[in-house]
N, C-alpha and C. Protein backbone atom coordinates (compact mmCIF):
# COMPACT_ATOMS: atom_id res chain seq x y z
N UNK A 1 15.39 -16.52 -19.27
CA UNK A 1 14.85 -15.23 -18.91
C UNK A 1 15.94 -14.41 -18.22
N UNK A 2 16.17 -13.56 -18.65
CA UNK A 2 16.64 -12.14 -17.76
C UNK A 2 16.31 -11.66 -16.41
N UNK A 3 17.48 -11.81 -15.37
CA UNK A 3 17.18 -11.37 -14.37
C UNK A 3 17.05 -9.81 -14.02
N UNK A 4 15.86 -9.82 -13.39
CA UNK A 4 15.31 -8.31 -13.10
C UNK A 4 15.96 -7.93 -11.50
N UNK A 5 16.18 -6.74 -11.23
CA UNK A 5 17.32 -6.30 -10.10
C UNK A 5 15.46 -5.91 -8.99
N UNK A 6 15.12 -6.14 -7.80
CA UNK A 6 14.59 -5.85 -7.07
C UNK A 6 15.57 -4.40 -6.13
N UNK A 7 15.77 -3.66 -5.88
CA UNK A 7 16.25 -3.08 -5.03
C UNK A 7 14.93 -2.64 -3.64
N UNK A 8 15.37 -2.98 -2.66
CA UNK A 8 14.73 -2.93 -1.52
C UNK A 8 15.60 -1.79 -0.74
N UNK A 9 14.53 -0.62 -0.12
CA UNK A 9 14.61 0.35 0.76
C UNK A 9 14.33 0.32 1.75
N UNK A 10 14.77 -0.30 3.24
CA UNK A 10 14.31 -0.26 4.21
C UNK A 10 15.68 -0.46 5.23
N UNK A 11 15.33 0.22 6.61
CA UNK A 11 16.39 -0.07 7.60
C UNK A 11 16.29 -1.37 8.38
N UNK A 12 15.29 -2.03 7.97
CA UNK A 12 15.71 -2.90 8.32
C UNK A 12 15.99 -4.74 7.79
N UNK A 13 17.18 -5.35 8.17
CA UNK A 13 18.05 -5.74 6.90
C UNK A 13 17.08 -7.00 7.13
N UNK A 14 16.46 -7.77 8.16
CA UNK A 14 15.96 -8.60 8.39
C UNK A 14 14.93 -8.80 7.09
N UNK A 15 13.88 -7.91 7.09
CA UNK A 15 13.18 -7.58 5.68
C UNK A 15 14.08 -7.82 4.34
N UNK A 16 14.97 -7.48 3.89
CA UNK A 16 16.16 -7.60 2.88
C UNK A 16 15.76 -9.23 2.68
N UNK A 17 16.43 -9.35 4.00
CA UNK A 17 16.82 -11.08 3.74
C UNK A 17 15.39 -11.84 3.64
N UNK A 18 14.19 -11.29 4.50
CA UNK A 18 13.47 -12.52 3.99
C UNK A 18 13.07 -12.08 2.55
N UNK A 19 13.22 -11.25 1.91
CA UNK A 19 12.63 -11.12 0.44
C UNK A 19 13.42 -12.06 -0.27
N UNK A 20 14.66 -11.68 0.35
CA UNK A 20 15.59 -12.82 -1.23
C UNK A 20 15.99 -13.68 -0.43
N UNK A 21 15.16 -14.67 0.11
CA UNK A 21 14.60 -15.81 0.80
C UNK A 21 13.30 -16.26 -0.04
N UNK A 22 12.39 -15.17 -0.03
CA UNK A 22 11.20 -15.33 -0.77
C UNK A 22 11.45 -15.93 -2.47
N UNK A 23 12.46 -14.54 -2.94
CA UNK A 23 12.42 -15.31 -4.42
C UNK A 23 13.91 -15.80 -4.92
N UNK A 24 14.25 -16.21 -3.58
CA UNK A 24 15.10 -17.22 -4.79
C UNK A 24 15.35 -18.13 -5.37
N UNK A 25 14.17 -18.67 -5.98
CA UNK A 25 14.28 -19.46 -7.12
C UNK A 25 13.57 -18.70 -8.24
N UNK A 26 13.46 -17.45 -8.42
CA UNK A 26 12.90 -16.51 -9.15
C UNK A 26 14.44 -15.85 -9.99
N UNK A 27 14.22 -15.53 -11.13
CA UNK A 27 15.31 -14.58 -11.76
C UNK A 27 15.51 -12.98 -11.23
N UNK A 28 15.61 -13.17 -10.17
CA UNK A 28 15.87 -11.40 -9.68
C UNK A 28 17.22 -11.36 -8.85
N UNK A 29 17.61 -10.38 -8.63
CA UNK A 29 18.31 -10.01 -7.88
C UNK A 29 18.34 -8.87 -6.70
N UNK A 30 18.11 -8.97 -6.09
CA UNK A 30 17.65 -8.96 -4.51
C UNK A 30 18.51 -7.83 -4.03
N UNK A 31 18.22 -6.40 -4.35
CA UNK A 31 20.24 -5.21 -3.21
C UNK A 31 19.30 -4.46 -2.09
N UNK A 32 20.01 -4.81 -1.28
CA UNK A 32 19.07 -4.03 0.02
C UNK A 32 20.02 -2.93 0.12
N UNK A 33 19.38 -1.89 0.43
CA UNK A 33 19.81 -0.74 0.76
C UNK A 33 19.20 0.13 2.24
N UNK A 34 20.07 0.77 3.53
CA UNK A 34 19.32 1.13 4.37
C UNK A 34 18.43 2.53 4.37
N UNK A 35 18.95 3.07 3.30
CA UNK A 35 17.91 4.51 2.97
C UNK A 35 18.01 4.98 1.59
N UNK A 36 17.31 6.19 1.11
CA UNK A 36 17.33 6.03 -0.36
C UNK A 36 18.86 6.78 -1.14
N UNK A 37 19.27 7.26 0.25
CA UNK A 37 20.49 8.01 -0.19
C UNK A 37 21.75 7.12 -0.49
N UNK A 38 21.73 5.85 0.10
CA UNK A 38 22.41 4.85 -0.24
C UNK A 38 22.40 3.88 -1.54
N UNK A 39 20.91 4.58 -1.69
CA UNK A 39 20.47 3.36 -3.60
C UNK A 39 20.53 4.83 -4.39
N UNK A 40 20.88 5.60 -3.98
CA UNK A 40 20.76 6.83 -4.94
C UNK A 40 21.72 6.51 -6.30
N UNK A 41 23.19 5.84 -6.60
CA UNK A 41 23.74 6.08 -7.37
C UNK A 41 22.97 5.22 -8.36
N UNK A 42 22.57 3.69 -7.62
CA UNK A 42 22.08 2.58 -8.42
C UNK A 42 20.66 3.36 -9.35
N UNK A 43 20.48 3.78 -8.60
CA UNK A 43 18.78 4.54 -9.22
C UNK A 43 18.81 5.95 -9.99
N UNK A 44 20.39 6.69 -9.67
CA UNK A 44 20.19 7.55 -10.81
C UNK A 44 19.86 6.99 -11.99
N UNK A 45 20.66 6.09 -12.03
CA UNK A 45 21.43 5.09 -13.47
C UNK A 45 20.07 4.41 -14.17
N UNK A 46 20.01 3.52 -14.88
CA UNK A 46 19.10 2.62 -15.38
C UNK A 46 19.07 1.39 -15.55
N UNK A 47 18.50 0.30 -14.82
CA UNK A 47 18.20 -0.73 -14.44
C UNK A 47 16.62 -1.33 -14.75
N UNK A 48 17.06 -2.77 -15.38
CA UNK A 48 15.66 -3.45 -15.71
C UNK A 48 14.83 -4.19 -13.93
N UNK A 49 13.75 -3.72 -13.64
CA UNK A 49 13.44 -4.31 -12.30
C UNK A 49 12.53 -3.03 -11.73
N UNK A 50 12.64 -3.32 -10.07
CA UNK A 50 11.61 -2.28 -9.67
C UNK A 50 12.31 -1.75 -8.11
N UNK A 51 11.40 -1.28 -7.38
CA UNK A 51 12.28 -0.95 -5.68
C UNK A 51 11.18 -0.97 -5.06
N UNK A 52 11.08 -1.28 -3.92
CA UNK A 52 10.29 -1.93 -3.01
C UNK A 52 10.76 -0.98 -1.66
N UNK A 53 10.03 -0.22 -1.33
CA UNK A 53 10.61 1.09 -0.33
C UNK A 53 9.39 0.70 0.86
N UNK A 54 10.38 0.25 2.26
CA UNK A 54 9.60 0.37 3.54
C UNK A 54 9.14 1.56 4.06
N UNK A 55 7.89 1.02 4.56
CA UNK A 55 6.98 2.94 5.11
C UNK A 55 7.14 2.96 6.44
N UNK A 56 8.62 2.06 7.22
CA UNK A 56 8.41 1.96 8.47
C UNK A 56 8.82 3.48 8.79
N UNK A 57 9.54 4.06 8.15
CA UNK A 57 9.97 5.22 8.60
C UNK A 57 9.58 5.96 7.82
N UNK A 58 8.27 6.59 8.04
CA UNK A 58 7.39 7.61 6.81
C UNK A 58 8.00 8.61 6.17
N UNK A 59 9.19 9.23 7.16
CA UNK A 59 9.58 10.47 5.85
C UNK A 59 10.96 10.17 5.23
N UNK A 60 11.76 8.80 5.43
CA UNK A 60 12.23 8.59 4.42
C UNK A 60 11.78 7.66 3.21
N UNK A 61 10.43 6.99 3.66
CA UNK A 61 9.99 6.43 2.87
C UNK A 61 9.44 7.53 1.84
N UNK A 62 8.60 8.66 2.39
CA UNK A 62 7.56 9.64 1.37
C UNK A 62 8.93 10.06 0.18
N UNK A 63 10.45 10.53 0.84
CA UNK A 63 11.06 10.72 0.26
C UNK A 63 11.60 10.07 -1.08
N UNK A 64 11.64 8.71 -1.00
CA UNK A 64 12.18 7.56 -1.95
C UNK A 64 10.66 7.53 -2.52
N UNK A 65 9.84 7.83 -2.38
CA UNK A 65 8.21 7.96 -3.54
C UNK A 65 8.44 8.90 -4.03
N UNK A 66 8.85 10.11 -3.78
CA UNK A 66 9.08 11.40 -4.54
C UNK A 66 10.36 11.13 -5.58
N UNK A 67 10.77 10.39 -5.24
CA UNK A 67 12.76 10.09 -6.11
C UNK A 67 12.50 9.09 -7.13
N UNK A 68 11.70 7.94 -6.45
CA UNK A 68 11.61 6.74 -7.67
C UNK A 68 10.54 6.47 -8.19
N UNK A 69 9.16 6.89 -7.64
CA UNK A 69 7.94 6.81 -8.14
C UNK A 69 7.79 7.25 -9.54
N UNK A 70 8.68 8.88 -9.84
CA UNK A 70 8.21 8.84 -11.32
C UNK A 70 9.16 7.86 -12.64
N UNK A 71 9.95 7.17 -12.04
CA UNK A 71 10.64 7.11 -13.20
C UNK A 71 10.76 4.85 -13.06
N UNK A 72 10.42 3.99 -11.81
CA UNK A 72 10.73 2.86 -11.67
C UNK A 72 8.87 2.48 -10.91
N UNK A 73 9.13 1.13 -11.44
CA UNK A 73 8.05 0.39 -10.51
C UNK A 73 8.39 0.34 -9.22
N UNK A 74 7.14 0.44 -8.14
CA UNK A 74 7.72 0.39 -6.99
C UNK A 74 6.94 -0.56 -5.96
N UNK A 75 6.82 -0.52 -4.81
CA UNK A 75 5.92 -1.58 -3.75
C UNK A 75 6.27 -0.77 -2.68
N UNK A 76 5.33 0.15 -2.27
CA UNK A 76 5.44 0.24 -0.77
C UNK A 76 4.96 -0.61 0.11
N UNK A 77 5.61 -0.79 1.34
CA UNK A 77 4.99 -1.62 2.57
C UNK A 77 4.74 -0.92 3.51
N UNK A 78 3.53 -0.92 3.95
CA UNK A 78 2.82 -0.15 5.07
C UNK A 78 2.37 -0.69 6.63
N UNK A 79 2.71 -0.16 7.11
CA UNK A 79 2.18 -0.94 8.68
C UNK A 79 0.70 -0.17 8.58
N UNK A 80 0.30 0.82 8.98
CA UNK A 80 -0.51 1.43 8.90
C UNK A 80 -0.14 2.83 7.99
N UNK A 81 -1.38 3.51 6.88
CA UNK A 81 -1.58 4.81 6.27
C UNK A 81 -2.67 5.28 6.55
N UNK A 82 -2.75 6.54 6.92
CA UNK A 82 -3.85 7.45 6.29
C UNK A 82 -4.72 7.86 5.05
N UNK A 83 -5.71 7.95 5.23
CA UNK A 83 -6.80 8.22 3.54
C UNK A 83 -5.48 9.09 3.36
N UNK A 84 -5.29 10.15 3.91
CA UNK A 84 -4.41 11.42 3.43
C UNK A 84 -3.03 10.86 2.97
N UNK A 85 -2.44 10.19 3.40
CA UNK A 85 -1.31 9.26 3.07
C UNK A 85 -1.43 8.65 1.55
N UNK A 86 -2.50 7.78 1.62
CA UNK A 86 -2.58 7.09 0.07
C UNK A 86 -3.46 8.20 -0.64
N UNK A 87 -3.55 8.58 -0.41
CA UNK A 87 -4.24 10.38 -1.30
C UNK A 87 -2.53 10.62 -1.92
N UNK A 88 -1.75 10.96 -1.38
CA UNK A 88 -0.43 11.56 -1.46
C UNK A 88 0.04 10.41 -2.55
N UNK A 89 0.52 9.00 -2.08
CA UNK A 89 0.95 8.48 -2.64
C UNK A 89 0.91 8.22 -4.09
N UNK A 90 -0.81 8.24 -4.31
CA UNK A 90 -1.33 7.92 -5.17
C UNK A 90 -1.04 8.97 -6.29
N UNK A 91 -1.12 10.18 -5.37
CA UNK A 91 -0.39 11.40 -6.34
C UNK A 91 0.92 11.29 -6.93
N UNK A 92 1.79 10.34 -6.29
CA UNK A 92 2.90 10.51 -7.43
C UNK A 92 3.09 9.46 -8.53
N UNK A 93 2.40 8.25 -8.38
CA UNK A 93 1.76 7.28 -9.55
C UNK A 93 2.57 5.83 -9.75
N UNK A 94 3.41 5.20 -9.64
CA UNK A 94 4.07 3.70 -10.41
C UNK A 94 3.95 3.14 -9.21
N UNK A 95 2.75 3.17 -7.96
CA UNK A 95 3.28 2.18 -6.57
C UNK A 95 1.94 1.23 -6.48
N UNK A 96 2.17 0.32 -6.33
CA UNK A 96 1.46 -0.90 -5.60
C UNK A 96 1.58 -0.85 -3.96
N UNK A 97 0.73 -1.14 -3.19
CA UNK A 97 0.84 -1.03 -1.95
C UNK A 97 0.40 -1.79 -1.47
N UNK A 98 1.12 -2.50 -0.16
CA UNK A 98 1.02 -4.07 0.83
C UNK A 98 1.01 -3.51 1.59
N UNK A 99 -0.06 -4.29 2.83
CA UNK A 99 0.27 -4.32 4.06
C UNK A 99 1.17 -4.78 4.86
N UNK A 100 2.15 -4.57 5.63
CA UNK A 100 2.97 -5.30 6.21
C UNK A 100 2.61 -6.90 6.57
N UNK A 101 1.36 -6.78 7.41
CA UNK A 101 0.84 -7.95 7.91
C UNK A 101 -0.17 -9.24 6.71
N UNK A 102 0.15 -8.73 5.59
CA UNK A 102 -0.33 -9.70 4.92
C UNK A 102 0.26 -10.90 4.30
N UNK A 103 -0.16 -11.72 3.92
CA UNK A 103 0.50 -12.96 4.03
C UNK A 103 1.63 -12.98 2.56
N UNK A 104 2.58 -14.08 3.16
CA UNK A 104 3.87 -14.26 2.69
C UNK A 104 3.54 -14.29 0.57
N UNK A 105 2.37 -15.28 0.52
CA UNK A 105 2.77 -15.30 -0.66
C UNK A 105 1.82 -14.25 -1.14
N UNK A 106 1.25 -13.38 -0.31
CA UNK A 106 0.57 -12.29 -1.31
C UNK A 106 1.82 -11.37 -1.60
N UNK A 107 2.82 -10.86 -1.30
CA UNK A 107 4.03 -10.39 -0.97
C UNK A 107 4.74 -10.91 -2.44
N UNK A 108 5.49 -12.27 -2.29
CA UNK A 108 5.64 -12.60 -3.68
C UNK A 108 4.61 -12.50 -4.74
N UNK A 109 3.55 -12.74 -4.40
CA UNK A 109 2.56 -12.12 -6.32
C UNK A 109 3.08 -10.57 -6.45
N UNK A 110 2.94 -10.02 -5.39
CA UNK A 110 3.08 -8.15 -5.53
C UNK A 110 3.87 -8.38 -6.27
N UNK A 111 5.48 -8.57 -5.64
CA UNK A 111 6.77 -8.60 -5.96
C UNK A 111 6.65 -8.81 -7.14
N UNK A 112 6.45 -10.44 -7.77
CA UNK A 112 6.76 -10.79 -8.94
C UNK A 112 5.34 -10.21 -10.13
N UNK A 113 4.26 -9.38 -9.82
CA UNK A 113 3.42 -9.18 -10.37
C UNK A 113 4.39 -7.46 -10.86
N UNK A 114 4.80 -6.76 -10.69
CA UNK A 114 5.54 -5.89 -10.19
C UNK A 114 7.08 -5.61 -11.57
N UNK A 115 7.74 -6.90 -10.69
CA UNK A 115 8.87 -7.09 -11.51
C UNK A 115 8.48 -7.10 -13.20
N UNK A 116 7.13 -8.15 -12.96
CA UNK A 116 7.03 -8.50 -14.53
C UNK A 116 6.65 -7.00 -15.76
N UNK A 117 5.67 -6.21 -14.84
CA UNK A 117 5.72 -5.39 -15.37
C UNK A 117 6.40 -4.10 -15.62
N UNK A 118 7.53 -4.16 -14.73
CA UNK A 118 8.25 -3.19 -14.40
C UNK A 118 8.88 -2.09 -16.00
N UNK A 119 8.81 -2.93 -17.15
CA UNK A 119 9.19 -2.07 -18.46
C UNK A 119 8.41 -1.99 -19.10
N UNK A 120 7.12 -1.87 -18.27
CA UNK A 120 5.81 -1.00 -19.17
C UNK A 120 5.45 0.40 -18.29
N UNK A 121 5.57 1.59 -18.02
CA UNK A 121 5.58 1.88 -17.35
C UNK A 121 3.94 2.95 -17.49
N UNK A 122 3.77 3.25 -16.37
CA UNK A 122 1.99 3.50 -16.43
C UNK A 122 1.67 3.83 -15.11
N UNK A 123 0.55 4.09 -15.06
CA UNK A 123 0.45 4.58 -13.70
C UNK A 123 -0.40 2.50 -12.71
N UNK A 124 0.33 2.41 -11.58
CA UNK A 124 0.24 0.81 -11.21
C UNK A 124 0.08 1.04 -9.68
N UNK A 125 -0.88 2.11 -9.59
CA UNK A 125 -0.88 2.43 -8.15
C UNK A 125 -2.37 1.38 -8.14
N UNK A 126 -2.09 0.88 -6.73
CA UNK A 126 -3.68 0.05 -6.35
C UNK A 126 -3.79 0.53 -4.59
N UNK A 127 -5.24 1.14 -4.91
CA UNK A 127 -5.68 1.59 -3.65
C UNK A 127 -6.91 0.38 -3.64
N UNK A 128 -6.55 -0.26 -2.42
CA UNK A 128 -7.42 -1.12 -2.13
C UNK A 128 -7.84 -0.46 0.10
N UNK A 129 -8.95 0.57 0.43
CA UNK A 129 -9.30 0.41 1.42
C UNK A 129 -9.66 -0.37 2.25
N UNK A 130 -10.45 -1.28 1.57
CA UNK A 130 -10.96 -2.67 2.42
C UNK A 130 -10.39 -3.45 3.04
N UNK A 131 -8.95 -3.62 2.64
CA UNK A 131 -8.00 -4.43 2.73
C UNK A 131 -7.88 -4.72 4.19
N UNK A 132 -8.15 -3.68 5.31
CA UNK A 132 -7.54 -3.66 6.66
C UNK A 132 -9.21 -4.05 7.39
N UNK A 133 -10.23 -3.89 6.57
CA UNK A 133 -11.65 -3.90 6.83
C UNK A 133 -11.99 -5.38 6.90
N UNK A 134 -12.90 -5.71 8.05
CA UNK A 134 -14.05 -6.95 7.48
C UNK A 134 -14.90 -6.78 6.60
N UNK A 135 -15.56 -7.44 5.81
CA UNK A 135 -16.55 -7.14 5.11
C UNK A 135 -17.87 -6.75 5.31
N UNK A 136 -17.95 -6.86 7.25
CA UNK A 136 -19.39 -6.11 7.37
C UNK A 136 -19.19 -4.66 7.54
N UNK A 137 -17.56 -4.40 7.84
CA UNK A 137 -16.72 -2.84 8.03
C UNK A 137 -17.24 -2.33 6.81
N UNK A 138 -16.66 -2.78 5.92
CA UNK A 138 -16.73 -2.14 4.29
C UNK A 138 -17.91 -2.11 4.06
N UNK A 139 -18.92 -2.80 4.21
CA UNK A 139 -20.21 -2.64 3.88
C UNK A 139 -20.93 -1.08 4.90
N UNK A 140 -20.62 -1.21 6.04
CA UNK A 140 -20.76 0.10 6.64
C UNK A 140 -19.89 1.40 6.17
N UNK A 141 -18.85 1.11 5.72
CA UNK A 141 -18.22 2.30 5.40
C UNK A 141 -18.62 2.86 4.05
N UNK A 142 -19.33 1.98 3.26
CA UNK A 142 -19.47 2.16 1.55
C UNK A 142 -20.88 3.31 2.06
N UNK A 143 -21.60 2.45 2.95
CA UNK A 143 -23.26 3.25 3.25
C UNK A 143 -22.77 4.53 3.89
N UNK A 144 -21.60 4.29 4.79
CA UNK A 144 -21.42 5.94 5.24
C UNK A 144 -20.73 7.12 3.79
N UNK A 145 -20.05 6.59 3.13
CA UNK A 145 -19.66 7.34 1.97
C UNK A 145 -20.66 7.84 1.11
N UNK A 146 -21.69 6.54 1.20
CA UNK A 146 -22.95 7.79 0.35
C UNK A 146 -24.07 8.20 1.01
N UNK A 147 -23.09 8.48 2.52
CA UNK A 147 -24.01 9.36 2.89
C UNK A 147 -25.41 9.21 4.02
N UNK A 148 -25.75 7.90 4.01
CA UNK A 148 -26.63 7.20 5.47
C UNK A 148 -26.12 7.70 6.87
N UNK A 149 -26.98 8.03 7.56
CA UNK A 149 -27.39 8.35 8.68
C UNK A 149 -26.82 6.64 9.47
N UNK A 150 -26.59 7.01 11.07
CA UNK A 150 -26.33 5.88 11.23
C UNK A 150 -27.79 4.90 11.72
N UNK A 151 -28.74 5.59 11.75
CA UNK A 151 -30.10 4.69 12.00
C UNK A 151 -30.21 4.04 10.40
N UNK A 152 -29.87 4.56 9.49
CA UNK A 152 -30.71 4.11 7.85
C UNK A 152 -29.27 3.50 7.84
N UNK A 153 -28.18 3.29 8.41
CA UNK A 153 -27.41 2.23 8.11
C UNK A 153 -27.86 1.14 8.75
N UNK A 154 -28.22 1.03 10.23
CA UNK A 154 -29.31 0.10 11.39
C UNK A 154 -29.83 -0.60 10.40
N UNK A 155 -30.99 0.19 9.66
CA UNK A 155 -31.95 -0.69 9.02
C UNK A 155 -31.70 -1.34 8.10
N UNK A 156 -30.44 -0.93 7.27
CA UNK A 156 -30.08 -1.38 5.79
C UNK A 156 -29.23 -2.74 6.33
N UNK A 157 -28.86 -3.09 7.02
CA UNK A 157 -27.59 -3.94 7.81
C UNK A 157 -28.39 -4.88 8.95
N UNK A 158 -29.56 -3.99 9.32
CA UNK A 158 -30.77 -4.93 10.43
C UNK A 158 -29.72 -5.43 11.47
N UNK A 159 -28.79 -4.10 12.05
CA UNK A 159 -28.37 -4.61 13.33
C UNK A 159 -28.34 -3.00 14.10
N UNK A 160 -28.23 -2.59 15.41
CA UNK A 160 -28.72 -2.29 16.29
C UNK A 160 -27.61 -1.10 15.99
N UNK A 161 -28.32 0.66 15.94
CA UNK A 161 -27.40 1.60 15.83
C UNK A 161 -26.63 1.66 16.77
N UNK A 162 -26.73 1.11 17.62
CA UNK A 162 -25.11 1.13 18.60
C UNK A 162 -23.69 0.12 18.13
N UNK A 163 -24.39 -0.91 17.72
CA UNK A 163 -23.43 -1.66 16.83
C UNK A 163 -22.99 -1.05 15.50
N UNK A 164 -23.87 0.11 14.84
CA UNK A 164 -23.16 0.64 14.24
C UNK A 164 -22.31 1.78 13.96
N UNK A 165 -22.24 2.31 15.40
CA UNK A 165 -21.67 3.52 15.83
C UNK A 165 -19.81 2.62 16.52
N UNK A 166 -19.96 1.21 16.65
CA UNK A 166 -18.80 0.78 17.37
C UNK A 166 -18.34 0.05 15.68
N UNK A 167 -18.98 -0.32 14.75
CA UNK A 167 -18.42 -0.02 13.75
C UNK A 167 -17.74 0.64 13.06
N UNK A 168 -18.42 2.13 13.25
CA UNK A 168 -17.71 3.39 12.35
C UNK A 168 -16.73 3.20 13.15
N UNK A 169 -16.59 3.20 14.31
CA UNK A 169 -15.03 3.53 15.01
C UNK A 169 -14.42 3.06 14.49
N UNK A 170 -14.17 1.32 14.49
CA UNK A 170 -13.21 0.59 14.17
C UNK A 170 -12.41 1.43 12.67
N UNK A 171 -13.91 1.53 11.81
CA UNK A 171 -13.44 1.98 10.23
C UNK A 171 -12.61 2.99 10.64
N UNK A 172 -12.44 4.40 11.41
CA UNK A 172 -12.04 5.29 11.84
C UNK A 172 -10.58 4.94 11.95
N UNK A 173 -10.51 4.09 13.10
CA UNK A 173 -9.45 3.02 13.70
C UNK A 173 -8.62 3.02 12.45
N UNK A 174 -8.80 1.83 11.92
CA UNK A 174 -8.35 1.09 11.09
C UNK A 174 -7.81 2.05 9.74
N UNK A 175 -8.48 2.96 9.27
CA UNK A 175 -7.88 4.11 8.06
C UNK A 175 -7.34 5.13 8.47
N UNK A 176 -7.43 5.17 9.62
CA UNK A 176 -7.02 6.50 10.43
C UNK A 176 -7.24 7.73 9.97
N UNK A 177 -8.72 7.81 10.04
CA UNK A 177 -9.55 9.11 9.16
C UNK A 177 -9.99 9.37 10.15
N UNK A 178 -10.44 11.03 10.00
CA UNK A 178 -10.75 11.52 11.30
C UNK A 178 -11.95 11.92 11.38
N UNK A 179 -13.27 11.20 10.28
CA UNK A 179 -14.34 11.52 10.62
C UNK A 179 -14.79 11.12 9.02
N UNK A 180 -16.42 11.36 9.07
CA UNK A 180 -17.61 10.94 8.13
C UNK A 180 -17.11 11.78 6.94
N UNK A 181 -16.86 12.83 7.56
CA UNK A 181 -16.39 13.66 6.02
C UNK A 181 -15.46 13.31 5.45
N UNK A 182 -14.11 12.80 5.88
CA UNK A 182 -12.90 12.65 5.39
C UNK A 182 -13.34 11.37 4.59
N UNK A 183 -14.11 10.21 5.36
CA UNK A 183 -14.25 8.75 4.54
C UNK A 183 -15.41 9.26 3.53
N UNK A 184 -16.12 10.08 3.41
CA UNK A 184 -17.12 10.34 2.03
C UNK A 184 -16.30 10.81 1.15
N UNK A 185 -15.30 11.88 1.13
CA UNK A 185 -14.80 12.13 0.18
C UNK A 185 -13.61 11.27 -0.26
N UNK A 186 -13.05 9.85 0.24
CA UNK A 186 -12.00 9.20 0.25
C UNK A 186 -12.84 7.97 -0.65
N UNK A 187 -14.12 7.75 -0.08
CA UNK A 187 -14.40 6.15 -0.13
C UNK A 187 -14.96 6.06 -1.44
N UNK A 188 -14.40 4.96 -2.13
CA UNK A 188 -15.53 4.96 -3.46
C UNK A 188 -16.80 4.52 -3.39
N UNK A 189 -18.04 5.36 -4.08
CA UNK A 189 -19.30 5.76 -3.69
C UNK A 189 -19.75 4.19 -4.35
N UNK A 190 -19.25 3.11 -5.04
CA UNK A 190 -20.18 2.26 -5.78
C UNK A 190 -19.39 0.63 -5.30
């Protein structure tokens, strides 16, 4: 098999190294770069593989989504986004998106789920909200998207509307939306 080139965007090199730590016993090749102006020549050009751009620093990350999103597979890593954030992202189309804090080998599937497809190119964006949610979160946040009152969430859930008012927060918390309206028009209704 043909090795596929990973190029990684982030300042920090520690990240670099544990990736090509992660796959090397994988056919890739691993170039860390500290911003996108530094992978710029590699990425004018054309290369079989994908780039993997850190969101620790949001506006050079938004920048390297605007540069490589339309034309390479990509992986952003997120500590925390906004609905409005992956609204954006999603607008420019070839990204998969991780949480920072998720575990090691979900990281390699991305990666190598990623790489493999990297010369089909399509739109490979995955918005997954829940992801940062418990599942009794998501279950409250799905009932607030279509629209429940927080007593007819009480009853639907049979726990106490104050518990579900320290719910919505967390959801609030956790997507960093700034209210019922922003998560109805963000959340998928089904």
């Amino acid at each position: 098999m043909q090795k596929k080139t990973l190029i990684v965007i982030t300042p920090r090199e520690i990240l670099t190294e544990a990736i090509r730590s992660m796959l090397g016993n994988e056919p890739v090749v691993v170039k860390g770069f500290r911003t996108i102006s530094g992978a710029s020549n590699l990425l004018a050009g054309s290369f079989e593989g994908a780039v993997l751009v850190d969101g620790q620093n949001y506006d050079e990350a938004y920048r390297a989504v605007l540069e490589v999103g339309k034309r390479y597979r990509a992986v952003f890593v997120y500590q925390r986004l906004s609905i409005r954030d992956y609204q954006a992202l999603a607008s420019v189309g070839l990204f998969t998106i991780i949480q920072e804090s998720a575990p090691l080998e979900n990281w390699k599937g991305v990666l190598l789920d990623t790489l493999s497809t990297s010369d089909r190119l399509g739109n490979n964006f995955e918005l997954d909200l829940t992801c940062r949610l418990t599942p009794r979160e998501s279950e409250i946040a799905l009932l607030v998207a279509r629209g429940y009152s927080n007593r007819m969430i009480a009853t639907t859930c049979n726990i106490s509307v104050g518990t579900v008012k320290v719910h919505i927060t967390h959801i609030f918390d956790k997507l960093a939306c700034n209210g019922r309206t922003e998560l109805m028009r963000c959340w998928p209704k089904s």
